[in-house]
N, C-alpha and C. Protein backbone atom coordinates (compact mmCIF):
# COMPACT_ATOMS: atom_id res chain seq x y z
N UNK A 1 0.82 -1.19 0.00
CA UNK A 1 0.00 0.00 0.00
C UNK A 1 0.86 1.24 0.00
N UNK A 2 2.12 1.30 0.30
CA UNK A 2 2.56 2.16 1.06
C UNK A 2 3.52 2.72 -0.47
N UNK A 3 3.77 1.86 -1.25
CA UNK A 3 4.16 2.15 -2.78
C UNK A 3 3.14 2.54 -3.47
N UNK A 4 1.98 2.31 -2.70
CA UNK A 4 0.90 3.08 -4.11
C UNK A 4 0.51 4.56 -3.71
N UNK A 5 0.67 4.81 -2.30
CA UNK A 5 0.93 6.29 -1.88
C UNK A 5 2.04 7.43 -2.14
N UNK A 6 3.22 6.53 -2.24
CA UNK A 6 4.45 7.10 -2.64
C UNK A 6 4.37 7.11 -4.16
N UNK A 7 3.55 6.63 -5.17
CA UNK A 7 3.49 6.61 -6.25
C UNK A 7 2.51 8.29 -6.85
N UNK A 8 1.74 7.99 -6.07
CA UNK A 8 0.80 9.27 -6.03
C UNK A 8 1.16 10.57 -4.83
N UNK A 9 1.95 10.51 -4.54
CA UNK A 9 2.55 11.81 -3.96
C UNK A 9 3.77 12.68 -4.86
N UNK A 10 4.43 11.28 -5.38
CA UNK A 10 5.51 11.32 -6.62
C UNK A 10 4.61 12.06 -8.05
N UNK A 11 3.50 11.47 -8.01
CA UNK A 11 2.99 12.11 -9.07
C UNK A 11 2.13 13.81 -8.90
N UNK A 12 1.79 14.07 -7.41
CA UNK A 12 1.81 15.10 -7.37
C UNK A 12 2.80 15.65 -7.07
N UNK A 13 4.13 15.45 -6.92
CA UNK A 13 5.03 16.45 -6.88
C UNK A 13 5.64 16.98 -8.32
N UNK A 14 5.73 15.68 -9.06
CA UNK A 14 6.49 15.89 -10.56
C UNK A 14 5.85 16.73 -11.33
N UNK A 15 3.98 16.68 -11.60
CA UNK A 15 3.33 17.77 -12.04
C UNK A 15 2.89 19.20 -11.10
N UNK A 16 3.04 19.87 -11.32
CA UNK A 16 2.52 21.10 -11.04
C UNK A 16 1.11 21.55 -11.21
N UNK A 17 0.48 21.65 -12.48
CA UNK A 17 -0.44 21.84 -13.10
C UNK A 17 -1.22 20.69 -13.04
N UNK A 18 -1.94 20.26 -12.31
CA UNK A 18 -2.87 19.04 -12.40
C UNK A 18 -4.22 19.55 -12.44
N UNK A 19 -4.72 19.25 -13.60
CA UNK A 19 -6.50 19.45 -14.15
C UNK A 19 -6.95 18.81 -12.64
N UNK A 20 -8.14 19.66 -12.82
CA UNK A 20 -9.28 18.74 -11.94
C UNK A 20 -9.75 17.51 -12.49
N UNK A 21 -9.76 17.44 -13.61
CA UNK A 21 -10.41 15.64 -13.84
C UNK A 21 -9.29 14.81 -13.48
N UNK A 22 -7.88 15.04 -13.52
CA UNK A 22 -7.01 14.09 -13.30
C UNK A 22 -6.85 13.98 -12.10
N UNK A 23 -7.20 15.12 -11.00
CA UNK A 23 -6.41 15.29 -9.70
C UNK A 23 -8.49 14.16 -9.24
N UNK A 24 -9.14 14.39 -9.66
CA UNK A 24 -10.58 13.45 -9.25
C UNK A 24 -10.06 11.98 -9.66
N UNK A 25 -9.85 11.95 -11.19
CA UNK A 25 -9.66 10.15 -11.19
C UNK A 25 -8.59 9.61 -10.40
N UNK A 26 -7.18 10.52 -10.02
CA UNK A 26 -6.43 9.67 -8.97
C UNK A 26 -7.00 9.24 -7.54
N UNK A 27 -8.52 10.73 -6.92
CA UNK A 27 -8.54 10.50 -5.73
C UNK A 27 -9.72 8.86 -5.69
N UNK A 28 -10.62 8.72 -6.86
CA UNK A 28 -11.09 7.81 -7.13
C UNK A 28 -10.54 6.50 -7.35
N UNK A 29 -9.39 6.72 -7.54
CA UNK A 29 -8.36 5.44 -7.70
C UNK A 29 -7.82 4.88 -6.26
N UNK A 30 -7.36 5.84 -5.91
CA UNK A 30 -7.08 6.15 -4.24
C UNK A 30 -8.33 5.13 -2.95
N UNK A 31 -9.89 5.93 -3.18
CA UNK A 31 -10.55 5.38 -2.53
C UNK A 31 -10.78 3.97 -2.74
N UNK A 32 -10.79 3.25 -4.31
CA UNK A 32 -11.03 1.90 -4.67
C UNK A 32 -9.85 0.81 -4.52
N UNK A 33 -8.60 1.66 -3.79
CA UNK A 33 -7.57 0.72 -3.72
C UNK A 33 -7.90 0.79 -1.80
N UNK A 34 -8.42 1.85 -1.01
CA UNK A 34 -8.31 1.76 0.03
C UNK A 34 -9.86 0.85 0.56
N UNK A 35 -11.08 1.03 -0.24
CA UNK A 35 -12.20 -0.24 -0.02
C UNK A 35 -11.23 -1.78 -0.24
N UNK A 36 -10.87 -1.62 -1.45
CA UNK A 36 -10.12 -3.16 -1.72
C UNK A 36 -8.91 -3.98 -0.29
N UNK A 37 -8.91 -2.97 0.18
CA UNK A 37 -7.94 -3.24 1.21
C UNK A 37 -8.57 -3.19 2.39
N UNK A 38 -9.71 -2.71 2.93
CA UNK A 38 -10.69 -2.62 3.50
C UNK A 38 -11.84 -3.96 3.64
N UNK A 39 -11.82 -4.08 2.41
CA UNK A 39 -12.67 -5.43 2.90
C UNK A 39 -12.24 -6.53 2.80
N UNK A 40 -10.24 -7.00 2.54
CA UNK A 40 -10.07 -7.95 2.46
C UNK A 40 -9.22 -8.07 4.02
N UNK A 41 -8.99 -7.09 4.45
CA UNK A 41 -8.68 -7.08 6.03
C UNK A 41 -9.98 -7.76 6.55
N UNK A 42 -11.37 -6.99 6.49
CA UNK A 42 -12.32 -7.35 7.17
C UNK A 42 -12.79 -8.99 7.19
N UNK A 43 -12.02 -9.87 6.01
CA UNK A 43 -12.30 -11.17 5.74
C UNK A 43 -11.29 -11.92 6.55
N UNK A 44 -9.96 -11.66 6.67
CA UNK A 44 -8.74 -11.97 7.49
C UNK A 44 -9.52 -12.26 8.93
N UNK A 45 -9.87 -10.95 9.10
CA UNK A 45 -10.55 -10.45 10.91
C UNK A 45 -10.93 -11.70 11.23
N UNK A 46 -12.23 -11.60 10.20
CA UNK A 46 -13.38 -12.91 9.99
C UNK A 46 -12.68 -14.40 10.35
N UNK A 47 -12.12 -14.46 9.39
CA UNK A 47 -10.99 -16.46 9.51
C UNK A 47 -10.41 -16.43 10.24
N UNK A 48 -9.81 -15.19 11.10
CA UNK A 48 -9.17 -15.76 12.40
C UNK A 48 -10.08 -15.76 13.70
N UNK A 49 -11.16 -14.78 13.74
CA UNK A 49 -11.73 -14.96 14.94
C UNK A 49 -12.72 -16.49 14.78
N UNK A 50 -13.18 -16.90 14.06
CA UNK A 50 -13.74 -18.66 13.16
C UNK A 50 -12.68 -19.54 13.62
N UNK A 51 -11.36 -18.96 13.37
CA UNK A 51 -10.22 -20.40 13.83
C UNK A 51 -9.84 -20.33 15.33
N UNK A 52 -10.19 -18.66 15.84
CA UNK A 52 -10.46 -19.05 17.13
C UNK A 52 -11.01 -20.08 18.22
N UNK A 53 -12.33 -19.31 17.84
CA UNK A 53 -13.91 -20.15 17.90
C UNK A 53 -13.29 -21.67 18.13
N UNK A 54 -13.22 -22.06 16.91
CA UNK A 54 -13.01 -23.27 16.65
C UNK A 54 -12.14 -24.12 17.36
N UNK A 55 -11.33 -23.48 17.61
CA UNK A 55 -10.14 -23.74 19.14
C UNK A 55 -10.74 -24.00 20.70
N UNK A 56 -11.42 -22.75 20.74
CA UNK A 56 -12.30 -23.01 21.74
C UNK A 56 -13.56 -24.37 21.67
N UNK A 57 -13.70 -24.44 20.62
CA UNK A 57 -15.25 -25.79 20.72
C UNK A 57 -14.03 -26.83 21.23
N UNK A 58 -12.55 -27.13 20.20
CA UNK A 58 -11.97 -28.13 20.44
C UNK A 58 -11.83 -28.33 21.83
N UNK A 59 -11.29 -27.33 22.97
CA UNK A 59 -11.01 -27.33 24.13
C UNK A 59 -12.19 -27.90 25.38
N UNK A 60 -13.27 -27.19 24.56
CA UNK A 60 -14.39 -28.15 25.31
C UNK A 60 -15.25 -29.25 24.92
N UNK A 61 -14.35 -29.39 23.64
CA UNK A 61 -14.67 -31.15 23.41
C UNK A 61 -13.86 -31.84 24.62
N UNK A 62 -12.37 -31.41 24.24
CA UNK A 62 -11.43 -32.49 25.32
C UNK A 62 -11.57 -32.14 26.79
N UNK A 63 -12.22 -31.23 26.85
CA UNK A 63 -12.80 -31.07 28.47
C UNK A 63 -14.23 -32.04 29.04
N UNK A 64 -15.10 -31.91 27.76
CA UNK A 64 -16.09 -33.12 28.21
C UNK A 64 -15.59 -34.23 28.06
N UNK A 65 -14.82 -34.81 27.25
CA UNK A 65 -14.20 -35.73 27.30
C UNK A 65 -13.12 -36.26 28.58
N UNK A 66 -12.90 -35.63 28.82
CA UNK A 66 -11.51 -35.58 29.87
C UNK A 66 -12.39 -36.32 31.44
N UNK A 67 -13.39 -35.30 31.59
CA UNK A 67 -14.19 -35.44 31.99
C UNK A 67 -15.07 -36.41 32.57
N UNK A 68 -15.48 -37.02 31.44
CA UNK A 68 -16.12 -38.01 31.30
C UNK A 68 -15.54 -39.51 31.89
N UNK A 69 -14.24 -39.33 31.18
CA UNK A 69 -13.04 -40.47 31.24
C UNK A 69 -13.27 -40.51 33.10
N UNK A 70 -12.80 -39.17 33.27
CA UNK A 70 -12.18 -39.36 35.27
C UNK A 70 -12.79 -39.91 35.57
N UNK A 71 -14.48 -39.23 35.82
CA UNK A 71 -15.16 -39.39 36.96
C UNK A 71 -16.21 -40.45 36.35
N UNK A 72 -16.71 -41.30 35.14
CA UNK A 72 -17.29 -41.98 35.34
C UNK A 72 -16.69 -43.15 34.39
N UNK A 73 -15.53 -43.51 33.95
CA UNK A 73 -15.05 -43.60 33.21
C UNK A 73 -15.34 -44.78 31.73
N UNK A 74 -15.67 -43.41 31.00
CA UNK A 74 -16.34 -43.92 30.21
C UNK A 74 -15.70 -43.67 28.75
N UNK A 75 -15.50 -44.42 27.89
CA UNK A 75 -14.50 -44.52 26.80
C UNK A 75 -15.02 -44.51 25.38
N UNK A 76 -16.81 -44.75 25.39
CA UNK A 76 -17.25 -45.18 24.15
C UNK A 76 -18.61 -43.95 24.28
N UNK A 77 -18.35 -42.84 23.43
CA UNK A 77 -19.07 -41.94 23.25
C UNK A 77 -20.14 -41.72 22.14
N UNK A 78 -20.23 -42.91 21.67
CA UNK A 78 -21.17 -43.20 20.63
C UNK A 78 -22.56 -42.51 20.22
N UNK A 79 -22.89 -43.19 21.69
CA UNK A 79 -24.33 -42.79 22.39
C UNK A 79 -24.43 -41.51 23.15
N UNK A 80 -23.44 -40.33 23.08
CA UNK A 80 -23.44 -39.74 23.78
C UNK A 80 -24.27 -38.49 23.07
N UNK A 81 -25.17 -37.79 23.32
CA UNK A 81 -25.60 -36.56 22.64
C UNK A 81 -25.15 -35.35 22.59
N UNK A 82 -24.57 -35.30 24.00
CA UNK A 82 -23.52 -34.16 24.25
C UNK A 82 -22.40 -34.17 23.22
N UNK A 83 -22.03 -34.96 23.12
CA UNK A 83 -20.64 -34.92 22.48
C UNK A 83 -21.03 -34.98 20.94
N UNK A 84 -22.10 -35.90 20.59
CA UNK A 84 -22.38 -35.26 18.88
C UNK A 84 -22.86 -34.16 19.19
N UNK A 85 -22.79 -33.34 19.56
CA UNK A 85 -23.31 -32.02 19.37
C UNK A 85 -22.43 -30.93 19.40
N UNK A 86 -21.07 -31.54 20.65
CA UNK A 86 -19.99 -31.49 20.11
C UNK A 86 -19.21 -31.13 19.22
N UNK A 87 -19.05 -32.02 18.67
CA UNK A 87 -18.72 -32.94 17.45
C UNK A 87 -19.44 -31.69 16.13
N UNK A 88 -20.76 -31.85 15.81
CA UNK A 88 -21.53 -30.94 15.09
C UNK A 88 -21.05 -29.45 14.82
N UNK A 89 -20.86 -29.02 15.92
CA UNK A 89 -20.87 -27.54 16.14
C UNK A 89 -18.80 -27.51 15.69
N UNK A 90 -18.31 -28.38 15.87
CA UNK A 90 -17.06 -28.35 14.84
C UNK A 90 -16.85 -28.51 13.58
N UNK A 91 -17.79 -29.87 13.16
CA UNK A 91 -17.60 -29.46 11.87
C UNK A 91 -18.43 -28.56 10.67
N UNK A 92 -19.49 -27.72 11.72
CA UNK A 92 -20.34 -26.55 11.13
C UNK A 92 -19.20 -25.35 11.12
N UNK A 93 -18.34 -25.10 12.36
CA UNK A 93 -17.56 -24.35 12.11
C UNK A 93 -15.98 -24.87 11.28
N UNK A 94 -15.62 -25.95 11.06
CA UNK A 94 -14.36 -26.08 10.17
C UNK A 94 -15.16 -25.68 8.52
N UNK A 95 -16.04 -26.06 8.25
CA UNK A 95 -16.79 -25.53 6.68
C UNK A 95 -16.86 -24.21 6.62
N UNK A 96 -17.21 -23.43 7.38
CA UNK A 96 -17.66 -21.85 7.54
C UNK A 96 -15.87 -21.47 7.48
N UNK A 97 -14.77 -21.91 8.40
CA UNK A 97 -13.34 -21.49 7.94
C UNK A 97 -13.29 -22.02 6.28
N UNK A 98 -13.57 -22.91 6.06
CA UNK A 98 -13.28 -23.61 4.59
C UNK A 98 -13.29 -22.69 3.69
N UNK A 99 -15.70 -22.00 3.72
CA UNK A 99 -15.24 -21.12 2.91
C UNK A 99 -15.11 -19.56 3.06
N UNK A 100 -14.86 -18.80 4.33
CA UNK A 100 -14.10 -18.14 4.46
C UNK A 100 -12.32 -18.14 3.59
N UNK A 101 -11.62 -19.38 3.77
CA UNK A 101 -10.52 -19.57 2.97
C UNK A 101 -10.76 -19.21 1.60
N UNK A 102 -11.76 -20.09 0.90
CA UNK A 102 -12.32 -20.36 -0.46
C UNK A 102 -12.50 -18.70 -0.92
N UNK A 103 -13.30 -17.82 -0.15
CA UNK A 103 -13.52 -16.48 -0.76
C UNK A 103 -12.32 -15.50 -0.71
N UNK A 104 -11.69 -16.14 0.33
CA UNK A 104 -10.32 -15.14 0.61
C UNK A 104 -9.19 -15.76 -0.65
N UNK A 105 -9.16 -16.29 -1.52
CA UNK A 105 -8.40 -17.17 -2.38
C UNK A 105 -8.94 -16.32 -3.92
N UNK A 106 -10.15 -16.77 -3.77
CA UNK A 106 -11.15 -15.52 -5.10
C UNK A 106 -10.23 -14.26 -5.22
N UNK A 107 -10.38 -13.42 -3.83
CA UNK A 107 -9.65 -11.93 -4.25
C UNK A 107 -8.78 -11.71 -5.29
């Protein structure tokens, strides 16, 4: 970003005389490079606070699990509803990172 500012400061210094339509289409150029950069930060934000998240469900998977093991100890979670639900709510959120990735790849 910081070369496309120095590019356009360079170009207002080298001319003097800059028309108003030219000194408008640079500031228009200006704003559509600073949205473009604007909303692909805002997608970044997005996939990491999701891979957060997602950290967190893991932690209280292996906490019900952990759990489970001590105090009643139990090894076969098959039947367990808690834990597909678990289970669910991870891999609803590993797809939602997926295509978070998938749109951040488009740009």
């Amino acid at each position: 970003m910081s070369s496309v500012i120095e590019k356009y400061i360079q170009l207002f210094s080298n001319k003097s005389n800059i028309n108003k339509n030219n000194f408008s289409s640079i500031i228009k150029s200006i704003k559509k490079v600073s949205r473009n950069i604007g909303s692909e930060s805002k997608k970044r934000l997005e996939l990491e606070k999701a891979k957060i998240d997602l950290k967190k469900h893991y932690y209280k998977l292996g906490l019900y699990i952990s759990n489970k093991f001590i105090s009643k100890d139990i090894h076969d979670f098959s039947y367990d509803d808690k834990f597909k639900e678990l289970i669910k709510e991870i891999e609803s959120l590993k797809s939602y990172i997926l295509s978070l990735s998938e749109n951040k790849i488009k740009l």
